[in-house]
C-alpha atoms as a PDB file:
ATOM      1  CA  UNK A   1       0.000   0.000   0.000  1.00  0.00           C
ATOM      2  CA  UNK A   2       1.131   3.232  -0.447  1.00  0.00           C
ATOM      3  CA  UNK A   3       0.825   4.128   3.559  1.00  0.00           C
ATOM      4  CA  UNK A   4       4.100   1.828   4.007  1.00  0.00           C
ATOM      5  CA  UNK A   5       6.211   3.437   1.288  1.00  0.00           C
ATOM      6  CA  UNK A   6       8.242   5.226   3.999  1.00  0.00           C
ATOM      7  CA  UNK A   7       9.049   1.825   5.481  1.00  0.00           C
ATOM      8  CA  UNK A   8       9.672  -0.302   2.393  1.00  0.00           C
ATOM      9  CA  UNK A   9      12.003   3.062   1.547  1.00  0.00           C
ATOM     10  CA  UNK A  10      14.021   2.368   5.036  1.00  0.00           C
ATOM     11  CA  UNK A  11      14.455  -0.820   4.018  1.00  0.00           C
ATOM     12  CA  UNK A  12      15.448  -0.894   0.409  1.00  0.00           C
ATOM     13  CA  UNK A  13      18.089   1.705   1.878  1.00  0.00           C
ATOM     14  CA  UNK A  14      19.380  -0.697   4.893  1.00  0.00           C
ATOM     15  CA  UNK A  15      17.887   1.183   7.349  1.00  0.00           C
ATOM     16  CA  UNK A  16      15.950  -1.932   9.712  1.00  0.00           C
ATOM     17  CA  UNK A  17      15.818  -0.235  12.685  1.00  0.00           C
ATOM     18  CA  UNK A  18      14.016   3.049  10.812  1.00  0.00           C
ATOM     19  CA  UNK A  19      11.540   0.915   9.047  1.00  0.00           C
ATOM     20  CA  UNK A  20      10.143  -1.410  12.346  1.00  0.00           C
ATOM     21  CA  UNK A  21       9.666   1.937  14.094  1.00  0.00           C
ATOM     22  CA  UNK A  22       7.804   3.207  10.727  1.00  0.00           C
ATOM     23  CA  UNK A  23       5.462  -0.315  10.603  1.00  0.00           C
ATOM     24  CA  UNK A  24       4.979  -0.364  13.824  1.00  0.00           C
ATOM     25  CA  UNK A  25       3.556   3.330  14.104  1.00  0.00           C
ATOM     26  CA  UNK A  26       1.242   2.260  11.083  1.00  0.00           C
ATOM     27  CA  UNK A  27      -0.127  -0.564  13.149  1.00  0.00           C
ATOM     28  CA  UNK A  28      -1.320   1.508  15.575  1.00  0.00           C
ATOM     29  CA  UNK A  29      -2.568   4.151  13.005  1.00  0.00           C
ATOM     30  CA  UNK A  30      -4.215   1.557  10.708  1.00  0.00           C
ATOM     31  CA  UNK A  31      -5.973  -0.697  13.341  1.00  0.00           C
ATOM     32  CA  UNK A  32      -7.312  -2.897  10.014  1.00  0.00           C
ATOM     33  CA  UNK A  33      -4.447  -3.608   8.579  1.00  0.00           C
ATOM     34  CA  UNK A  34      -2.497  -3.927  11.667  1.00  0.00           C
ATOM     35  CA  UNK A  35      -1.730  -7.606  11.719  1.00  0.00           C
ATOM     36  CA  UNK A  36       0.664  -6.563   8.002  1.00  0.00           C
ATOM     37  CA  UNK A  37       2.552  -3.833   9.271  1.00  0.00           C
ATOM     38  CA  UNK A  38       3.417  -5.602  12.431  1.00  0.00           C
ATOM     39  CA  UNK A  39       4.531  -8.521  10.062  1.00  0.00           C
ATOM     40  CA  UNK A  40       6.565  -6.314   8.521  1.00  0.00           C
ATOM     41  CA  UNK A  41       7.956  -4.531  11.674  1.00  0.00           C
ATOM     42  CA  UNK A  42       9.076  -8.424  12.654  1.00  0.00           C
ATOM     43  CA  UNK A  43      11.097  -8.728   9.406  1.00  0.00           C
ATOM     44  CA  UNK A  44      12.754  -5.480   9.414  1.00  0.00           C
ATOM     45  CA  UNK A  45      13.776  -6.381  13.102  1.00  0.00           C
ATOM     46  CA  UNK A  46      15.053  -9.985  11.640  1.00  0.00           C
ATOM     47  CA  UNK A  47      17.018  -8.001   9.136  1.00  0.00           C
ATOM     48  CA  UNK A  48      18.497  -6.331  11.497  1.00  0.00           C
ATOM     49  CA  UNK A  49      19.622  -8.964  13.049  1.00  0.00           C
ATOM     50  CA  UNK A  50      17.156  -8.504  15.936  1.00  0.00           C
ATOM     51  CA  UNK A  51      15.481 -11.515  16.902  1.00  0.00           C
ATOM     52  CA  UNK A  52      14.303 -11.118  20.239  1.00  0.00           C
ATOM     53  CA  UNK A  53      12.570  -7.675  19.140  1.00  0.00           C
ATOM     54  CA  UNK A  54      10.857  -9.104  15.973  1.00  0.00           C
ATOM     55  CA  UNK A  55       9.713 -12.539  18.638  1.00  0.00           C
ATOM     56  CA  UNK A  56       7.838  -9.661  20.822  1.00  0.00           C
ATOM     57  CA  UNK A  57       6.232  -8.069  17.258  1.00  0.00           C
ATOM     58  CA  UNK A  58       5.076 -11.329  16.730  1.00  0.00           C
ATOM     59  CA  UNK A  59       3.770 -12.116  20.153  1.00  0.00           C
ATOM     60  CA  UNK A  60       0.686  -9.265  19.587  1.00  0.00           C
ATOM     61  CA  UNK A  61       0.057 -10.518  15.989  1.00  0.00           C
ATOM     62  CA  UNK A  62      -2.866 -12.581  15.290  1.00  0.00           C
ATOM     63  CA  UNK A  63      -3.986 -13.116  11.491  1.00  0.00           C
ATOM     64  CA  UNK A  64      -7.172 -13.430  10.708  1.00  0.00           C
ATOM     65  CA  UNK A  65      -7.257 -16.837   9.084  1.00  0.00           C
ATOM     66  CA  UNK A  66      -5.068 -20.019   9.275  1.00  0.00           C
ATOM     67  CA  UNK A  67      -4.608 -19.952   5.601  1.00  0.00           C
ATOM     68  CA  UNK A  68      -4.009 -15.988   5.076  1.00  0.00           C
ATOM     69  CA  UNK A  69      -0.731 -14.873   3.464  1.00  0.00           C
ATOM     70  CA  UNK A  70      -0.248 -13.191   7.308  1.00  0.00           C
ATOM     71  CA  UNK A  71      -0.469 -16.482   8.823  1.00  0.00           C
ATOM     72  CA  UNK A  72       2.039 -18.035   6.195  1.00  0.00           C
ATOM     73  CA  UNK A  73       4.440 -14.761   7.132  1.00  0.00           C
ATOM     74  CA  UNK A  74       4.319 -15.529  10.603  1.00  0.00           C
ATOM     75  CA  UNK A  75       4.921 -19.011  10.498  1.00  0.00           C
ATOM     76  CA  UNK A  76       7.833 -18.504   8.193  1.00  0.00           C
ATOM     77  CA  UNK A  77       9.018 -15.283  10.581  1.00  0.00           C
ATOM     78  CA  UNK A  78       8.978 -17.735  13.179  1.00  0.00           C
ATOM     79  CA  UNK A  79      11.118 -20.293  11.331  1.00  0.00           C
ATOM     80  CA  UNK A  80      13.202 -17.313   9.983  1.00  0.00           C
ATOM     81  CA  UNK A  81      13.987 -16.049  14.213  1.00  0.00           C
ATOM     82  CA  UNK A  82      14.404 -20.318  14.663  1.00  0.00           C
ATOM     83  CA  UNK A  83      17.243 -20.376  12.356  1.00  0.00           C
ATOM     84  CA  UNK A  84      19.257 -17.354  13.079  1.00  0.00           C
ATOM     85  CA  UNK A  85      19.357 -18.757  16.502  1.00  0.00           C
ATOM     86  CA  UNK A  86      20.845 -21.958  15.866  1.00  0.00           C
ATOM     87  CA  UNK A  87      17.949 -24.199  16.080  1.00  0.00           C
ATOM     88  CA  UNK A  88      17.868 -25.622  12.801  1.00  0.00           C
ATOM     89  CA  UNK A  89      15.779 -28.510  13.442  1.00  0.00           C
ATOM     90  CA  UNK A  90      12.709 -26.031  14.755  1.00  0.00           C
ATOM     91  CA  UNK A  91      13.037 -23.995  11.840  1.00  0.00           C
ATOM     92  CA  UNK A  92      12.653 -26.609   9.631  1.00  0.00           C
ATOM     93  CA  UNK A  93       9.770 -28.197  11.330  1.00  0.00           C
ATOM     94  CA  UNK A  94       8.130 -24.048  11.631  1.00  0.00           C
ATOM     95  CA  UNK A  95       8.356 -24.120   7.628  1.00  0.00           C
ATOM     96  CA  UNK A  96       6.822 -27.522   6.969  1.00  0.00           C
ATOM     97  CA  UNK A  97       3.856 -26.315   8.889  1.00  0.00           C
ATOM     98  CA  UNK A  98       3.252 -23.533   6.867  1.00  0.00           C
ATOM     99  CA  UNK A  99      -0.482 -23.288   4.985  1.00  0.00           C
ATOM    100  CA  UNK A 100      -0.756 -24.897   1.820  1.00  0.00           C
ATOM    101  CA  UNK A 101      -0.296 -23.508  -0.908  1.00  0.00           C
ATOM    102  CA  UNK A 102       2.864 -21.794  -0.121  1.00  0.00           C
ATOM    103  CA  UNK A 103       2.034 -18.272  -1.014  1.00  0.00           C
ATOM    104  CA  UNK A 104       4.300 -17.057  -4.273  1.00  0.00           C
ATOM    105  CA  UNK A 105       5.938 -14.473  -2.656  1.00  0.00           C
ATOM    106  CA  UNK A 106       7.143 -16.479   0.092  1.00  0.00           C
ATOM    107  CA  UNK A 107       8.570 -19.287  -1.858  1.00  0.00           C
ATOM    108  CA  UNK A 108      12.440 -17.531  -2.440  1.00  0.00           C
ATOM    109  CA  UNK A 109      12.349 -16.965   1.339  1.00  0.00           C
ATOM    110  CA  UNK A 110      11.454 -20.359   2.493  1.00  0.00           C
ATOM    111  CA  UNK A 111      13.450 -22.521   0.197  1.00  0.00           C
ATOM    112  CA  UNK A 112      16.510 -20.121   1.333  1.00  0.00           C
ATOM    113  CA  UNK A 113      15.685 -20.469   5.061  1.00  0.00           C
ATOM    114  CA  UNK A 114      15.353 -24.536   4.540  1.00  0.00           C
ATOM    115  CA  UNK A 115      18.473 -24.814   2.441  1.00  0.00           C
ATOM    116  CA  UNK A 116      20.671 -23.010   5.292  1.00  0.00           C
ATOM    117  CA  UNK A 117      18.760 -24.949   7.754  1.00  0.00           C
ATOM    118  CA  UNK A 118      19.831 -28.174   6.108  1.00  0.00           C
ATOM    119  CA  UNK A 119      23.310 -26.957   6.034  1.00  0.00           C
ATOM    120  CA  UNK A 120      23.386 -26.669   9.626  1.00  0.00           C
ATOM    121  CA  UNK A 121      22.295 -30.434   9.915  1.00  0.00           C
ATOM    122  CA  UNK A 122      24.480 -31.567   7.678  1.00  0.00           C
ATOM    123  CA  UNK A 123      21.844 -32.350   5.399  1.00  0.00           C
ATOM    124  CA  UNK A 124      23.533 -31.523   1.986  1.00  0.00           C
ATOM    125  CA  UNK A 125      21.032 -33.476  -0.479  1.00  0.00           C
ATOM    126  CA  UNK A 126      17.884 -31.766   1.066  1.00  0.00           C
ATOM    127  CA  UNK A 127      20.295 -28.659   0.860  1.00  0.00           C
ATOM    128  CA  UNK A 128      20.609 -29.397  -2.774  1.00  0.00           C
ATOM    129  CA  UNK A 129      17.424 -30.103  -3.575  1.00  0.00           C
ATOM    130  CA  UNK A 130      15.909 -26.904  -1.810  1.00  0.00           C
ATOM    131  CA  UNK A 131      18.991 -24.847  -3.533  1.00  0.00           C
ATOM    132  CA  UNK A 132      17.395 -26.354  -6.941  1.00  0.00           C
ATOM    133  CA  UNK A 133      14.211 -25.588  -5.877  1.00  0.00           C
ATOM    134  CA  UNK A 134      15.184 -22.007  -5.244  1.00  0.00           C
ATOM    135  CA  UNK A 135      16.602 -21.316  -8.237  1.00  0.00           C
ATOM    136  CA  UNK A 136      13.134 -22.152  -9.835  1.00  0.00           C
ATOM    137  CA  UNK A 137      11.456 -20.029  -8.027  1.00  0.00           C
ATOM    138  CA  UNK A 138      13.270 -17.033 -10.042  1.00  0.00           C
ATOM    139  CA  UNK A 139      15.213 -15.359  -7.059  1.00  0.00           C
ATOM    140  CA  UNK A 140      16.853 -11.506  -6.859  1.00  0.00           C
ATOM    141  CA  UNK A 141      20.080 -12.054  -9.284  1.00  0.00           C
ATOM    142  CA  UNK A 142      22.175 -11.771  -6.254  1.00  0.00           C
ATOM    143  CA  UNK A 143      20.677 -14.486  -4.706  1.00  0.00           C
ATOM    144  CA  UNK A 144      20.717 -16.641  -7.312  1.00  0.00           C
ATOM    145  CA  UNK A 145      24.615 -15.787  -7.843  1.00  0.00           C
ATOM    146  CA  UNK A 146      24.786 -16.913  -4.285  1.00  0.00           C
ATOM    147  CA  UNK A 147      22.368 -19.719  -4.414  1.00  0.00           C
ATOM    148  CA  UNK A 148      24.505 -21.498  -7.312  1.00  0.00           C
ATOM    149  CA  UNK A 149      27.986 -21.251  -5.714  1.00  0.00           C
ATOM    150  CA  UNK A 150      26.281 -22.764  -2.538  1.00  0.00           C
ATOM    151  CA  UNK A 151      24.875 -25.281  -4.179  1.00  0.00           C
ATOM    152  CA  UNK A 152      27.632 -26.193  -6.541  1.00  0.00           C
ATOM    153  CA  UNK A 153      30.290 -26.287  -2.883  1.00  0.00           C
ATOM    154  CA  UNK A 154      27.719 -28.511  -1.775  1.00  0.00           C
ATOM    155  CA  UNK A 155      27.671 -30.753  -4.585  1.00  0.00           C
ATOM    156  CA  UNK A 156      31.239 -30.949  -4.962  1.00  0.00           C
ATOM    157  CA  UNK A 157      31.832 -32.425  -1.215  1.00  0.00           C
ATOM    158  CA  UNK A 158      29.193 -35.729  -1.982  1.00  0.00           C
ATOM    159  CA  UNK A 159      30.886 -38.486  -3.200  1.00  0.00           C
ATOM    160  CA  UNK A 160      29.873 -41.028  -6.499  1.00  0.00           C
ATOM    161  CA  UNK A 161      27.549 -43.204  -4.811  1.00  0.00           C
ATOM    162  CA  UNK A 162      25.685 -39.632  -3.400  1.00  0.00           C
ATOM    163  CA  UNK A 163      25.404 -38.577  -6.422  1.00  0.00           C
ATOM    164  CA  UNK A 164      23.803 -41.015  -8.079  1.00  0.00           C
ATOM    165  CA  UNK A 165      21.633 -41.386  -5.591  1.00  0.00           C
ATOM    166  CA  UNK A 166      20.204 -37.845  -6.627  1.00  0.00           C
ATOM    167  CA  UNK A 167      20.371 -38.447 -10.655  1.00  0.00           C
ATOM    168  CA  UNK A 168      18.240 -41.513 -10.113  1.00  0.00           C
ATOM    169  CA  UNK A 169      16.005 -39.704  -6.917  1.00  0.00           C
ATOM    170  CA  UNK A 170      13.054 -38.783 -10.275  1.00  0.00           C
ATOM    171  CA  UNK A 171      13.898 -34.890  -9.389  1.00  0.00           C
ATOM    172  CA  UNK A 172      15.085 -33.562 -12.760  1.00  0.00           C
ATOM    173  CA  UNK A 173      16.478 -30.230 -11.474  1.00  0.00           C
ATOM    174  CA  UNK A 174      18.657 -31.382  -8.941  1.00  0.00           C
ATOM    175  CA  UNK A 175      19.486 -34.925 -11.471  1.00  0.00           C
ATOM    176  CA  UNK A 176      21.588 -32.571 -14.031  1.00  0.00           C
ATOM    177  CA  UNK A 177      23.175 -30.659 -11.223  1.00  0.00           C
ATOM    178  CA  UNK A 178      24.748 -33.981 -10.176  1.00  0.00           C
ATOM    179  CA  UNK A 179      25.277 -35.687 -13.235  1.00  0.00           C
ATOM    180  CA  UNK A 180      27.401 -32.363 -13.857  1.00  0.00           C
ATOM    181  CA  UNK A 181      29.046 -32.826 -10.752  1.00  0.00           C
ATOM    182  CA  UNK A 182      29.580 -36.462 -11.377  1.00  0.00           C
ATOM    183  CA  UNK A 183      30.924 -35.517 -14.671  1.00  0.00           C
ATOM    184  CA  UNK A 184      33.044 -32.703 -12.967  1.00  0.00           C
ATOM    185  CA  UNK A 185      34.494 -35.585 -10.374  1.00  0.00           C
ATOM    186  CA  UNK A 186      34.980 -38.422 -12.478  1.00  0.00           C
ATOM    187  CA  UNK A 187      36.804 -36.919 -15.160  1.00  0.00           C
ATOM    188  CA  UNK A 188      38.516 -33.847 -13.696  1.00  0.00           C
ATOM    189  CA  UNK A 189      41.983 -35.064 -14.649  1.00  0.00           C
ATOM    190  CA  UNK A 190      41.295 -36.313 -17.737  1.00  0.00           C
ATOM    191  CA  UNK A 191      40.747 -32.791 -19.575  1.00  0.00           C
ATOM    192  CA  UNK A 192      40.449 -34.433 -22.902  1.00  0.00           C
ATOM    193  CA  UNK A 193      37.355 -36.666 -22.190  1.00  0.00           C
ATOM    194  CA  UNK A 194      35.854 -33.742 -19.839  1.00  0.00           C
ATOM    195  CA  UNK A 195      35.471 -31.150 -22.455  1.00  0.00           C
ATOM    196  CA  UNK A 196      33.212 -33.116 -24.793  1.00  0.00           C
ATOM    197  CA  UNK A 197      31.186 -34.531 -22.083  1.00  0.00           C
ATOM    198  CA  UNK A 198      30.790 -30.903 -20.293  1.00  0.00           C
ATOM    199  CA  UNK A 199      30.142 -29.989 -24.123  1.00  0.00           C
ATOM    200  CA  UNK A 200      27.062 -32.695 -24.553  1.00  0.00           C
ATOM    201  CA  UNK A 201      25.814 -31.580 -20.915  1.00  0.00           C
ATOM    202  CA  UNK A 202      25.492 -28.516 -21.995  1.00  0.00           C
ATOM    203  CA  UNK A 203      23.571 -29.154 -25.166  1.00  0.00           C
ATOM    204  CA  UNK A 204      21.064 -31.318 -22.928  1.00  0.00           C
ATOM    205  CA  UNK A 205      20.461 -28.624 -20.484  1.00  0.00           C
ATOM    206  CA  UNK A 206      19.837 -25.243 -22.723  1.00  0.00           C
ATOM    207  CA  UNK A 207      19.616 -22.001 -20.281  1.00  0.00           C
ATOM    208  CA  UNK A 208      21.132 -24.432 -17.005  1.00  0.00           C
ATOM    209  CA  UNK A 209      21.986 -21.777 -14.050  1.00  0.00           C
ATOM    210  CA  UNK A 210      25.300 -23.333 -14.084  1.00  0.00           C
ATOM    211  CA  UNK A 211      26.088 -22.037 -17.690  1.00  0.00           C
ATOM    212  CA  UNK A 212      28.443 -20.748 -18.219  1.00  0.00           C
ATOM    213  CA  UNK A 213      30.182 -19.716 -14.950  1.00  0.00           C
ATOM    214  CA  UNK A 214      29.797 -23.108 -13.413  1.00  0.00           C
ATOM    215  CA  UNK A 215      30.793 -25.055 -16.872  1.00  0.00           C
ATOM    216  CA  UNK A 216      33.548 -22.888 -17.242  1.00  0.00           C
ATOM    217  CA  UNK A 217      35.147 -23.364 -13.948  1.00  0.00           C
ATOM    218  CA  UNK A 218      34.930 -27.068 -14.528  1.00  0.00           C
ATOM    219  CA  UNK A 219      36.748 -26.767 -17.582  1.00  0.00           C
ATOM    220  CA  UNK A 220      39.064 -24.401 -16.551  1.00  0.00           C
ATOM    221  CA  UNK A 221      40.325 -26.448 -13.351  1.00  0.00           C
ATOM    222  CA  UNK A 222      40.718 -29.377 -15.777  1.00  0.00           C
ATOM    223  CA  UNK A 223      43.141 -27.741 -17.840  1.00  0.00           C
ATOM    224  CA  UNK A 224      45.277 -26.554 -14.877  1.00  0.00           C
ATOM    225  CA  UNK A 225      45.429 -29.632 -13.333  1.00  0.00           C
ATOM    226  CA  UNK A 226      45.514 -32.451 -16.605  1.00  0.00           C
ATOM    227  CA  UNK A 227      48.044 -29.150 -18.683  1.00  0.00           C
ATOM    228  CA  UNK A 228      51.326 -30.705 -19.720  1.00  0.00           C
ATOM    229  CA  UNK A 229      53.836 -28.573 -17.930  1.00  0.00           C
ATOM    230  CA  UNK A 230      57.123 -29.627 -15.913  1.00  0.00           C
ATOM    231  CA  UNK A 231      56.658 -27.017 -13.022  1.00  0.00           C
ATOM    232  CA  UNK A 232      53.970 -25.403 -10.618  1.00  0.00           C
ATOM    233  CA  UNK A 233      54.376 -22.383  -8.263  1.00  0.00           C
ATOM    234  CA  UNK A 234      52.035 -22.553  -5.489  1.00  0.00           C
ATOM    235  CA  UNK A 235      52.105 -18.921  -4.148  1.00  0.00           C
ATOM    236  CA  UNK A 236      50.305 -19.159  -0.191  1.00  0.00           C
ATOM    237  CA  UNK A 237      50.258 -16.518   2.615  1.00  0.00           C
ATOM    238  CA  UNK A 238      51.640 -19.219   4.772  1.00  0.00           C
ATOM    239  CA  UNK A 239      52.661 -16.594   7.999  1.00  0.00           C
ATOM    240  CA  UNK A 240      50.441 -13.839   9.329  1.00  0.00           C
ATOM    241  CA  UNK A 241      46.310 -14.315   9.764  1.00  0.00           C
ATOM    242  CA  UNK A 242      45.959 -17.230   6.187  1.00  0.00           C
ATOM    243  CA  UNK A 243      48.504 -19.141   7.601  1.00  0.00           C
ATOM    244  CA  UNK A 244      46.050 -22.046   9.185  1.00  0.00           C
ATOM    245  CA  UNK A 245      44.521 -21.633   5.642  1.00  0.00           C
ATOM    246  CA  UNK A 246      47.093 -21.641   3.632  1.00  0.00           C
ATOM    247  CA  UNK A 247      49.067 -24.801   4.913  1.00  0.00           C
ATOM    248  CA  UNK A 248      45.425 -26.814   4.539  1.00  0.00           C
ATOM    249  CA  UNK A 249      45.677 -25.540   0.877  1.00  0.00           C
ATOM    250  CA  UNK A 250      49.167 -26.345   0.381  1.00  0.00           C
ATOM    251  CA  UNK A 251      48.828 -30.045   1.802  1.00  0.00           C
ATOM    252  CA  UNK A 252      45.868 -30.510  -0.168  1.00  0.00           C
ATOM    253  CA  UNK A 253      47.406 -29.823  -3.335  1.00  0.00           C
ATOM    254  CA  UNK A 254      50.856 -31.656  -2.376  1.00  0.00           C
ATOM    255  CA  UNK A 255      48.582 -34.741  -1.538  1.00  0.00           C
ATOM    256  CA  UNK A 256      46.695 -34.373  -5.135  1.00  0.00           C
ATOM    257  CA  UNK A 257      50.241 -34.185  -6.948  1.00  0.00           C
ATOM    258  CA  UNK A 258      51.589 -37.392  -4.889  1.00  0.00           C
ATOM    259  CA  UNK A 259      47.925 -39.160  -5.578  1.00  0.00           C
ATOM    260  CA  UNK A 260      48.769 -38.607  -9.054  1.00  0.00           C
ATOM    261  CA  UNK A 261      52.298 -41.013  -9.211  1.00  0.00           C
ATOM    262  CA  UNK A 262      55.130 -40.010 -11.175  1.00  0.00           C
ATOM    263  CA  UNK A 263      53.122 -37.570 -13.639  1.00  0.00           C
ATOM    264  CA  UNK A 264      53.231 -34.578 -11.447  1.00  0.00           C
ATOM    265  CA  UNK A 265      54.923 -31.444 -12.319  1.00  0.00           C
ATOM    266  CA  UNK A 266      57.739 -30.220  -9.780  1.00  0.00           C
ATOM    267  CA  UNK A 267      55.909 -27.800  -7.204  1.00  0.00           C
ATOM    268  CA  UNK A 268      57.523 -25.201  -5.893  1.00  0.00           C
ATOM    269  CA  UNK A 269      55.703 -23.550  -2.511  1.00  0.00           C
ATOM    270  CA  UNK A 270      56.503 -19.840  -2.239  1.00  0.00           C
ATOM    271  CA  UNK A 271      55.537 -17.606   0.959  1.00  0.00           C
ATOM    272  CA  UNK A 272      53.681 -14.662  -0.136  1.00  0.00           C
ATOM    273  CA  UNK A 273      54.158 -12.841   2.950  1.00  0.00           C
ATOM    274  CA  UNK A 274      57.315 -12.982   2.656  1.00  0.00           C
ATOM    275  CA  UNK A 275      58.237 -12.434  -0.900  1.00  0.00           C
ATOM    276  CA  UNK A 276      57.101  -9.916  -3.485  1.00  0.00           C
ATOM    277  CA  UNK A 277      53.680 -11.671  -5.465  1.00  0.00           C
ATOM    278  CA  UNK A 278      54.677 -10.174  -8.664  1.00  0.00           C
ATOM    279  CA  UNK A 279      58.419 -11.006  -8.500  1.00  0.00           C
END
């Protein structure tokens, strides 16, 4: 409505605090619509990273109906306050409750809150397959920047029997996500195979989120790691605040070189903090 512009303008400019105060002085001017602005008073409060204040909004809030869009907010607020909490489990239990049909508008928000939730547990198919989900449901383009890169780390970490598990689970979304990671695992050092195949993926999947930064990467790793060359500088921050970091990076890559027999290029490790990069 146009009564909540000033609010909706706090927010779009960062400004949390600003807009609750602004929602919450509509509730009380608009007794009707009350129940809405105090919703959104609770989510400017969560935004700001102000749980406990956006739990009191939500304690005088009472929608109408069971199966309003205010009752889906509230349950979803709820979940949302569960969450940044630590209590994974009771958010995702708040957001399977929700009324059915999930309201539109509320779909981006809940597949994000379930797919961090999952996270938490550990959970990293259901993570996947609300991240998939989630990119369906047409997100912000900085979310869905974010949601890929998420979901493609995620991905990444399952292993060859995991994955197949989700090409042959009858959810098509998430099934080329993994066959692309399975291709992506199996062939990674065998550039020569893995371009084709990436090539043929690609061609099956017109318009895939993961084209072309996703594909590209892939291809792009391959060739570092499968190039013909006698010699690698690995160039690590291995003193100062990276060094933890760095010497996990550095072991990783030593180990992937050693894995890889009598192939490997020579590897020298340099110290960044204590040489000049571009020398």
């Amino acid at each position: 409505s146009g009564a909540d512009a000033t609010a909706r303008a706090h927010m779009a400019a960062g400004e949390f605090v600003q807009a609750a105060q602004e929602y919450l002085r509509l509730a009380e001017l608009y007794p009707k619509s009350a129940t809405s602005h105090q919703l959104g008073a609770a989510e400017a409060y969560l935004a700001a990273q102000q749980p406990a204040d956006a739990q009191t909004v939500l304690r005088s809030t009472q929608p109408a109906r069971k199966q309003s869009l205010d009752a889906a907010r509230k349950q979803l607020l709820l979940a949302e306050i569960a969450l940044l909490e630590q209590h994974a489990d009771a958010a995702l239990e708040l957001s399977a409750q929700m009324p059915d049909p999930i309201p539109e508008q509320l779909q981006v928000r809940r597949h994000a809150l379930r797919a961090k939730a999952f996270d938490q547990t550990g959970a990293v198919p259901a993570a996947a397959a609300e991240r998939v989900a989630l990119l369906a449901a047409g997100p912000e383009p900085g979310l869905q920047a974010d949601t890929i890169r998420a979901l493609w780390s995620g991905l990444a970490e399952m292993d060859a029997g995991a994955l197949q598990k989700l090409i042959a689970s009858g959810n098509a979304g998430l099934a080329g996500w993994a066959e692309l990671a399975q291709l992506a695992g199996q062939l990674r050092d065998r550039h020569d195979e893995l371009e084709p195949a990436i090539n043929e993926w690609v061609a099956a999947h017109p318009g895939h989120a993961a084209i072309p930064v996703i594909t590209g990467e892939i291809l792009t790793a391959s060739r570092l790691i499968g190039g013909a060359r006698d010699q690698v500088a690995l160039l690590l921050p291995l003193n100062g605040q990276f060094a933890r970091v760095a010497a996990a990076i550095r072991d990783g890559f030593l180990l992937r070189m050693l894995m890889r027999g009598i192939s490997h290029p020579r590897v020298t490790v340099i110290d960044t903090t204590t040489e000049n990069v571009v020398d």
